[in-house]
Protein backbone atom coordinates (compact mmCIF):
# COMPACT_ATOMS: atom_id res chain seq x y z
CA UNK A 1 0.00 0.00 0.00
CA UNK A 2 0.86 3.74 -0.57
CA UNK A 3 0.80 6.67 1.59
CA UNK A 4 0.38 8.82 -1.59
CA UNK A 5 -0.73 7.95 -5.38
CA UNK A 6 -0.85 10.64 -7.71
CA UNK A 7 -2.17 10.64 -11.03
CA UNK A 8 -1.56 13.27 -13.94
CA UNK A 9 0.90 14.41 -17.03
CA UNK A 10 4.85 15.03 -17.13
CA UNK A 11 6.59 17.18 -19.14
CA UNK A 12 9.37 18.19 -20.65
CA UNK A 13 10.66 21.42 -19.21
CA UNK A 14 13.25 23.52 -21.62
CA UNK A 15 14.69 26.89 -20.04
CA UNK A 16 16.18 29.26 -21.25
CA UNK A 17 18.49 30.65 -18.57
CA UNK A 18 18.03 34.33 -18.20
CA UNK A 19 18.40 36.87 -19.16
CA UNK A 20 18.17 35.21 -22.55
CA UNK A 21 14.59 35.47 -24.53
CA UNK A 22 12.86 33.04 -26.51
CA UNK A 23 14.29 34.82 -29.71
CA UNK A 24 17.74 35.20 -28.40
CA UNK A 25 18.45 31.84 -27.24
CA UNK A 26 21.48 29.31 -27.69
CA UNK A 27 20.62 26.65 -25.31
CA UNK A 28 18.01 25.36 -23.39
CA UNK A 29 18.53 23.09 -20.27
CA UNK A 30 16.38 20.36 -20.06
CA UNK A 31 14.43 19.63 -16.88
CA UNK A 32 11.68 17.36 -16.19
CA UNK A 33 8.03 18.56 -14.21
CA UNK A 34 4.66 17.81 -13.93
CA UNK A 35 2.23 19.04 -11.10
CA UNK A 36 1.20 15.81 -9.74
CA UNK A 37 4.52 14.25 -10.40
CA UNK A 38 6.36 17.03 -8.39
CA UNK A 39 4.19 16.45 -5.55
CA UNK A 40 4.93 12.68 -5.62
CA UNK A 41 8.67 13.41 -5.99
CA UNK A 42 8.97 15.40 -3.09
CA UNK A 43 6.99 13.52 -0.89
CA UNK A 44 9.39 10.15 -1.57
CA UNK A 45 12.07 12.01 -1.21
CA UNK A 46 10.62 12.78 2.54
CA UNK A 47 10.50 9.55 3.06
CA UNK A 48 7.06 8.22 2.45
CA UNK A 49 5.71 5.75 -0.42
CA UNK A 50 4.32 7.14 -3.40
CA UNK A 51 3.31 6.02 -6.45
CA UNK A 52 2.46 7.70 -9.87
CA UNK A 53 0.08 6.75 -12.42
CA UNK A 54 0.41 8.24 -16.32
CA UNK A 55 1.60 7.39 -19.38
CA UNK A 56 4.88 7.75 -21.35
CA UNK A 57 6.31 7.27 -24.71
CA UNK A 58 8.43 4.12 -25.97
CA UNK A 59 11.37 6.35 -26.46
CA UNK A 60 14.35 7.04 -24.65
CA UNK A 61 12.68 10.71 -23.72
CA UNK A 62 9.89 8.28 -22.45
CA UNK A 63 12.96 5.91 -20.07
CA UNK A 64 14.80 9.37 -19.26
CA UNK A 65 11.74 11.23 -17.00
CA UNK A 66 11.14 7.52 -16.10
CA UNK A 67 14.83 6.93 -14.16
CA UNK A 68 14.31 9.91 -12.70
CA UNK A 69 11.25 9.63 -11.46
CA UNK A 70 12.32 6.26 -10.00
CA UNK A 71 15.20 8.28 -8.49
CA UNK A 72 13.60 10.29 -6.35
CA UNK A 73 11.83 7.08 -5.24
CA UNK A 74 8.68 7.41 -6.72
CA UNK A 75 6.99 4.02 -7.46
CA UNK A 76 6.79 3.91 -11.64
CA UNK A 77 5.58 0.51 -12.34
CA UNK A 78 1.85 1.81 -13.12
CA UNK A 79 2.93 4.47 -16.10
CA UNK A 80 1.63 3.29 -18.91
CA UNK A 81 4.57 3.12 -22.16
CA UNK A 82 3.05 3.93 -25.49
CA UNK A 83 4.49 2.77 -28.86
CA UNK A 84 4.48 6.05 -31.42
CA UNK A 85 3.96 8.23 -29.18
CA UNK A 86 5.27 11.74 -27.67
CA UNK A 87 6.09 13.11 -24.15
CA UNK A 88 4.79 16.58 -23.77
CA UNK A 89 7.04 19.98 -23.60
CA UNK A 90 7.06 23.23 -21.87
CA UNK A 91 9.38 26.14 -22.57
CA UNK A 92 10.30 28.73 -20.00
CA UNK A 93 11.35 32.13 -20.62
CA UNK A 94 13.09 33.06 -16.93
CA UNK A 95 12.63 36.67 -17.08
CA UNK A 96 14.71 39.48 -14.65
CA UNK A 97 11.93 41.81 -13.08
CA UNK A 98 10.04 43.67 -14.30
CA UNK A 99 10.01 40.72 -16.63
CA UNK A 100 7.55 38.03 -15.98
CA UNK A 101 8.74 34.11 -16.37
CA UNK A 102 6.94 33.32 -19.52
CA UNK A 103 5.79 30.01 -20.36
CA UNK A 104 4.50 28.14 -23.71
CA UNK A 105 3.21 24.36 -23.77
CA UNK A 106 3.35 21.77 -26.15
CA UNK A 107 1.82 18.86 -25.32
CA UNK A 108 -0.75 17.91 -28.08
CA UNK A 109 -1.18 14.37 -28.43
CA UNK A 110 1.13 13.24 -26.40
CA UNK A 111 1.48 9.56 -24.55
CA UNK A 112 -0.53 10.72 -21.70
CA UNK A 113 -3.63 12.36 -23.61
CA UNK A 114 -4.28 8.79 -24.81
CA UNK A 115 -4.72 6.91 -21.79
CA UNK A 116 -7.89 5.59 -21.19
CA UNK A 117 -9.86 3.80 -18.13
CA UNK A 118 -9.32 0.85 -19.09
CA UNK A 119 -5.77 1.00 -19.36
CA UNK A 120 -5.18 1.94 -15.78
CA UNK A 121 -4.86 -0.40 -12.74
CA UNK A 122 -7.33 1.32 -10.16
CA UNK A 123 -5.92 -0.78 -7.99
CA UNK A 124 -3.09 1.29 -5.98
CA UNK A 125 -5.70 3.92 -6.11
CA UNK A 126 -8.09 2.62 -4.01
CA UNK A 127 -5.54 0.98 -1.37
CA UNK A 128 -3.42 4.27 -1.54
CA UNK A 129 -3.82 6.09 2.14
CA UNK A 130 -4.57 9.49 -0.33
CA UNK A 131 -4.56 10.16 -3.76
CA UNK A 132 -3.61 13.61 -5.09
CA UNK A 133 -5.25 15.14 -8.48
CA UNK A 134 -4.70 18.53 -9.75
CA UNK A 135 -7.13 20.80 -12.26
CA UNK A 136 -4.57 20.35 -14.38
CA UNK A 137 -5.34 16.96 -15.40
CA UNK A 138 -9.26 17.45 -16.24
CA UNK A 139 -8.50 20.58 -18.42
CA UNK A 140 -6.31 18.85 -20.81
CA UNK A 141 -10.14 16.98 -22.39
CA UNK A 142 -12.74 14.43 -22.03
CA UNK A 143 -10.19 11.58 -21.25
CA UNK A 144 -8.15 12.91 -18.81
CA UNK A 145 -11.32 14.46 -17.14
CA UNK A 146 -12.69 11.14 -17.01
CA UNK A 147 -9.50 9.68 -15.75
CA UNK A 148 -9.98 12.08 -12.61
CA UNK A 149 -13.22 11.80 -11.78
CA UNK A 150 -12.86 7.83 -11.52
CA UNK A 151 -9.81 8.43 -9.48
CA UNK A 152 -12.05 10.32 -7.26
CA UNK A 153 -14.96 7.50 -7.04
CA UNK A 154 -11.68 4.95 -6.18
CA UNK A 155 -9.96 6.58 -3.64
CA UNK A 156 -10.66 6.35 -0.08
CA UNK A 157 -9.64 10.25 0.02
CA UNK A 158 -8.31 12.37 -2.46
CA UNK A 159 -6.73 15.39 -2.18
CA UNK A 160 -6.90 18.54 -4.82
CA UNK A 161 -4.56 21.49 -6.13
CA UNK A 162 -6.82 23.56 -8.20
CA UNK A 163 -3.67 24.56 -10.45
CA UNK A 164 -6.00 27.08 -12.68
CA UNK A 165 -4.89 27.56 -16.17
CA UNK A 166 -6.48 30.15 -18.20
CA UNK A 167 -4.67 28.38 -21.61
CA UNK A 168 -6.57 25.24 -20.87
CA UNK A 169 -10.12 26.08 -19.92
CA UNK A 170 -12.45 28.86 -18.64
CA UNK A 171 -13.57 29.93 -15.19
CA UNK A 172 -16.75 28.74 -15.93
CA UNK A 173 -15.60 25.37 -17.01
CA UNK A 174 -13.19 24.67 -13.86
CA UNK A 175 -15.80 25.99 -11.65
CA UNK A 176 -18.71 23.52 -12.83
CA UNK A 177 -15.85 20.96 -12.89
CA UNK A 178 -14.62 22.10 -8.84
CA UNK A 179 -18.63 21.22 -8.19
CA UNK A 180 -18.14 17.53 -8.40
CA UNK A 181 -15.11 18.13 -6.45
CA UNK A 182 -16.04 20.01 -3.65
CA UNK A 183 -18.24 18.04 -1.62
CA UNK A 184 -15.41 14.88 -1.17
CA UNK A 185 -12.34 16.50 -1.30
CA UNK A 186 -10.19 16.09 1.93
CA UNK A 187 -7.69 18.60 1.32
CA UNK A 188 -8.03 21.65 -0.82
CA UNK A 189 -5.36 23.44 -2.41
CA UNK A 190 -5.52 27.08 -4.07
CA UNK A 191 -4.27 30.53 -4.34
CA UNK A 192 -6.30 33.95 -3.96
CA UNK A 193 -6.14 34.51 -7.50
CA UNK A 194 -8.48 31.35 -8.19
CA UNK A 195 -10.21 32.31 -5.50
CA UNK A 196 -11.13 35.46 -7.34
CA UNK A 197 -11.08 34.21 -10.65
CA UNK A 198 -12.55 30.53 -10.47
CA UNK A 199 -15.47 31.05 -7.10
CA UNK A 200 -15.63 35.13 -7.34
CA UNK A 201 -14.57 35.13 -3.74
CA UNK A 202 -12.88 38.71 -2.80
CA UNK A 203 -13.20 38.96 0.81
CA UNK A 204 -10.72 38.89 3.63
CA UNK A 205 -8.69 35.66 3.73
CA UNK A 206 -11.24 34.76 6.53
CA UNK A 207 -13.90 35.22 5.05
CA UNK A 208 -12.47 33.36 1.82
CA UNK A 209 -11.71 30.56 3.18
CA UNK A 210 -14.97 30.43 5.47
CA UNK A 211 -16.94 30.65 1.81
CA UNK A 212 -15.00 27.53 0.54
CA UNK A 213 -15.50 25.97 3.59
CA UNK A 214 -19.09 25.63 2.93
CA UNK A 215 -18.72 24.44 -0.46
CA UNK A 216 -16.25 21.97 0.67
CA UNK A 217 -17.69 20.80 4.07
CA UNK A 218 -14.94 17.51 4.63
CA UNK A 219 -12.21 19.65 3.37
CA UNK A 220 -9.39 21.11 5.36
CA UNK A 221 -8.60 24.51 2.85
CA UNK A 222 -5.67 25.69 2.20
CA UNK A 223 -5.32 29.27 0.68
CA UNK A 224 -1.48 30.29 -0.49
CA UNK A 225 -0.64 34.46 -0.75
CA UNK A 226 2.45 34.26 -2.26
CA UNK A 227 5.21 36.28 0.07
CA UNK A 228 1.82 36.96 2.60
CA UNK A 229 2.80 33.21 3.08
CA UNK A 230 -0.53 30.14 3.30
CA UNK A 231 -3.43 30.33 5.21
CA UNK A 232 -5.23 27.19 6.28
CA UNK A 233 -8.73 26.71 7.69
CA UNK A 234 -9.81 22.49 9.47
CA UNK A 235 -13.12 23.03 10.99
CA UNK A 236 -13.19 26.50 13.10
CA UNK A 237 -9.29 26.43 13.06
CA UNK A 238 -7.25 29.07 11.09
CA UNK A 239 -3.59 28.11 10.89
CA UNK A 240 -0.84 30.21 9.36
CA UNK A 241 3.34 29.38 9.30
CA UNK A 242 4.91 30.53 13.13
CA UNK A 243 7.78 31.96 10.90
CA UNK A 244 8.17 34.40 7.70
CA UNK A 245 10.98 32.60 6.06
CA UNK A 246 13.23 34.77 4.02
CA UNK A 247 13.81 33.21 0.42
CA UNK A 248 15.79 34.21 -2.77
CA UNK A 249 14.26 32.85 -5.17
CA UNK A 250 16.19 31.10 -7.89
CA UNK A 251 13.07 29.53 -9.58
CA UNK A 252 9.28 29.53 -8.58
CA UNK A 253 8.02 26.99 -10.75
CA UNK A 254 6.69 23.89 -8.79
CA UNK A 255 6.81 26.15 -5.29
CA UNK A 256 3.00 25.27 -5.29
CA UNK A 257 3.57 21.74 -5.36
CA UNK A 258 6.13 21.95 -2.94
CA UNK A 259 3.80 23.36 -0.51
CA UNK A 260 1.54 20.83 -1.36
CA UNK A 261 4.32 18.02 -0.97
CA UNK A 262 5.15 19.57 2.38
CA UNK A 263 1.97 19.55 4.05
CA UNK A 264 0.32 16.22 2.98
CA UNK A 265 3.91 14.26 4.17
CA UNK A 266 3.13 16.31 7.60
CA UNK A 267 -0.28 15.09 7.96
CA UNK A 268 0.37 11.73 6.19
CA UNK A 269 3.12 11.46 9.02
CA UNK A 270 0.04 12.28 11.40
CA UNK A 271 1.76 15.66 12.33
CA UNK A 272 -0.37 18.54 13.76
CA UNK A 273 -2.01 21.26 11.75
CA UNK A 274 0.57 23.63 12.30
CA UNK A 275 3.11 21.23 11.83
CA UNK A 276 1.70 20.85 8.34
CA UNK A 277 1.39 24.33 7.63
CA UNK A 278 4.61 25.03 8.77
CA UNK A 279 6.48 21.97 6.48
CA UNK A 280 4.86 23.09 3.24
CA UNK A 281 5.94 26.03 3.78
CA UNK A 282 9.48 25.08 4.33
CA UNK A 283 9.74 22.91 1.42
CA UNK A 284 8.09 25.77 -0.87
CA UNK A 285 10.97 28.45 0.60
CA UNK A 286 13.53 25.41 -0.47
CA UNK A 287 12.12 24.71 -3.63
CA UNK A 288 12.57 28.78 -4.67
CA UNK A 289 15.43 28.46 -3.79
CA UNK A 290 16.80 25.45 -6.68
CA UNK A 291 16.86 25.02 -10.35
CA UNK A 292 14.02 22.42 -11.42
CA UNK A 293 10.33 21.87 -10.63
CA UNK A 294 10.68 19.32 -8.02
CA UNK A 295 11.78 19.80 -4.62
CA UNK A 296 15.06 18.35 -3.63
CA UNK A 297 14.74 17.81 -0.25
CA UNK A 298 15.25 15.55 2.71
CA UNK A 299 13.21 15.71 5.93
CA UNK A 300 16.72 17.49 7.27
CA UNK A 301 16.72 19.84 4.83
CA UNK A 302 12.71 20.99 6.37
CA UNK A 303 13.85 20.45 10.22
CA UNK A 304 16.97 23.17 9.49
CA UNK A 305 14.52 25.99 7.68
CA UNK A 306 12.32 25.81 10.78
CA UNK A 307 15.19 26.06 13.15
CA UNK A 308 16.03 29.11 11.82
CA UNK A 309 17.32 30.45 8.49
CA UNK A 310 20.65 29.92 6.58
CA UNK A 311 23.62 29.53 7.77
CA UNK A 312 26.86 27.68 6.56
CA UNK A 313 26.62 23.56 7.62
CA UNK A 314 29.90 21.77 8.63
């Protein structure tokens, strides 16, 4: 049995190092990342046993993200390989402020938009302690979107990262999709801007997260702020990090999933609340601060950000 099975697309990530532009550049450094994959990355490398479901092409592309995956100790034997097929790619543009990082998908067709129902084994899903899904997945059509909502009818609980993104659907189309999520979900994941964007909510943060308490009534909600840090509300209980952690940030992609990754080991690892609150927030401030979209952490890495800032190890 897992503690965590997550189920969803991987890419491959190109950068170009700044300040280079798409126009200008030489090189690109190849990376690997994918929202659910991140998640399940960084909670192996914890220390706890995850699995990841998708599918990947017969190619040595397909083999590459799949070694590394296994690396981090992610369990791999449920990703599907597909003959003639392609793995999906992202470019980043890793702009210098007032320059935004810019980022453009390509990812038509590839191994993982084929997968069907039928070609999954459901059955890690339903003996997995909790599955994690992402809005993401469900955006990219009618197959993946079918692939999560059974995912949801398997699991015993399931987690959810709402992950908006305006290239892949509308408001209106994640929001009537968050409906069939919102009454089972056990832990919610999502930033202000969805908030906004996705339920219309513009309150305080109290009164935010009070609103998607009601529509998720089993759900412990998380909202992140970005440097105002994560607010979390279980029951009557808000919870936000004891510390403001000071980060330089190298490179924000995946910080959400690290935050993710960082509370759901804590509470997997039957921590407290703030406990929880506290880890993802540590392993988001350590993911800024690294190259790549998955977190490359150890549980030592999270117990010497909490106990206070950086410092030179001998």
């Amino acid at each position: 049995m897992h503690d965590l099975v997550t189920l969803g697309e991987i890419l491959l990530r190109l950068s170009i190092p700044s300040p280079a532009r798409f126009e200008t550049a030489r090189q690109l450094d190849v990376q690997i990342g994918g929202a659910e994959a991140n998640v399940a990355a960084a909670v192996a490398r914890l220390g706890l046993k995850t699995a990841w479901i998708s599918a990947l092409p017969s190619n040595p592309w397909g083999e590459r993200i799949r070694r590394e995956l296994a690396g981090h100790g992610v369990d791999c034997a449920h990703v599907r390989a597909v003959d003639a097929a392609r793995a999906g790619v992202y470019f980043v543009e890793h702009g210098v402020p007032p320059r935004p990082v810019r980022v453009l998908y390509d990812r038509r067709d590839s191994a993982f938009a084929r997968l069907e129902e039928a070609d999954v084994d459901w059955e890690p899903v339903r003996r997995a302690r909790l599955v994690h899904l992402t809005g993401i997945t469900p955006a990219l059509g009618a197959g993946p979107r079918a692939l999560v909502k059974r995912a949801m009818r398997e699991a015993a609980a399931f987690s959810f990262d709402v992950n908006y993104r305006a290239s892949l659907w509308s408001p209106a189309d994640a929001r009537l999709f968050m409906d069939e999520v919102l009454p089972e979900v056990r832990y919610l994941f999502l930033g202000e801007g969805e908030a906004r964007t996705i339920f219309n909510l513009a309150g305080t943060v109290e009164q935010t997260l009070e609103a998607l308490a009601r529509l998720a009534p089993k759900a412990t909600v998380s909202l992140q702020r970005g440097a105002a840090g994560s607010t979390v509300l279980d029951g009557s209980r808000f919870c936000r990090p004891r510390r403001q952690l000071e980060v330089q940030v190298v490179d924000p992609i995946g910080a959400g999933d690290a935050y993710v990754a960082g509370f759901l080991w804590a509470v997997l690892g039957k921590r407290g609340l703030q406990e929880a609150v506290d880890a993802g927030s540590a392993v988001a401030a350590l993911k800024c601060s690294m190259w790549g979209d998955i977190a490359l952490v150890s549980p030592r890495d999270v117990e010497e950000v909490l106990a206070g800032g950086p410092d030179v190890r001998r």
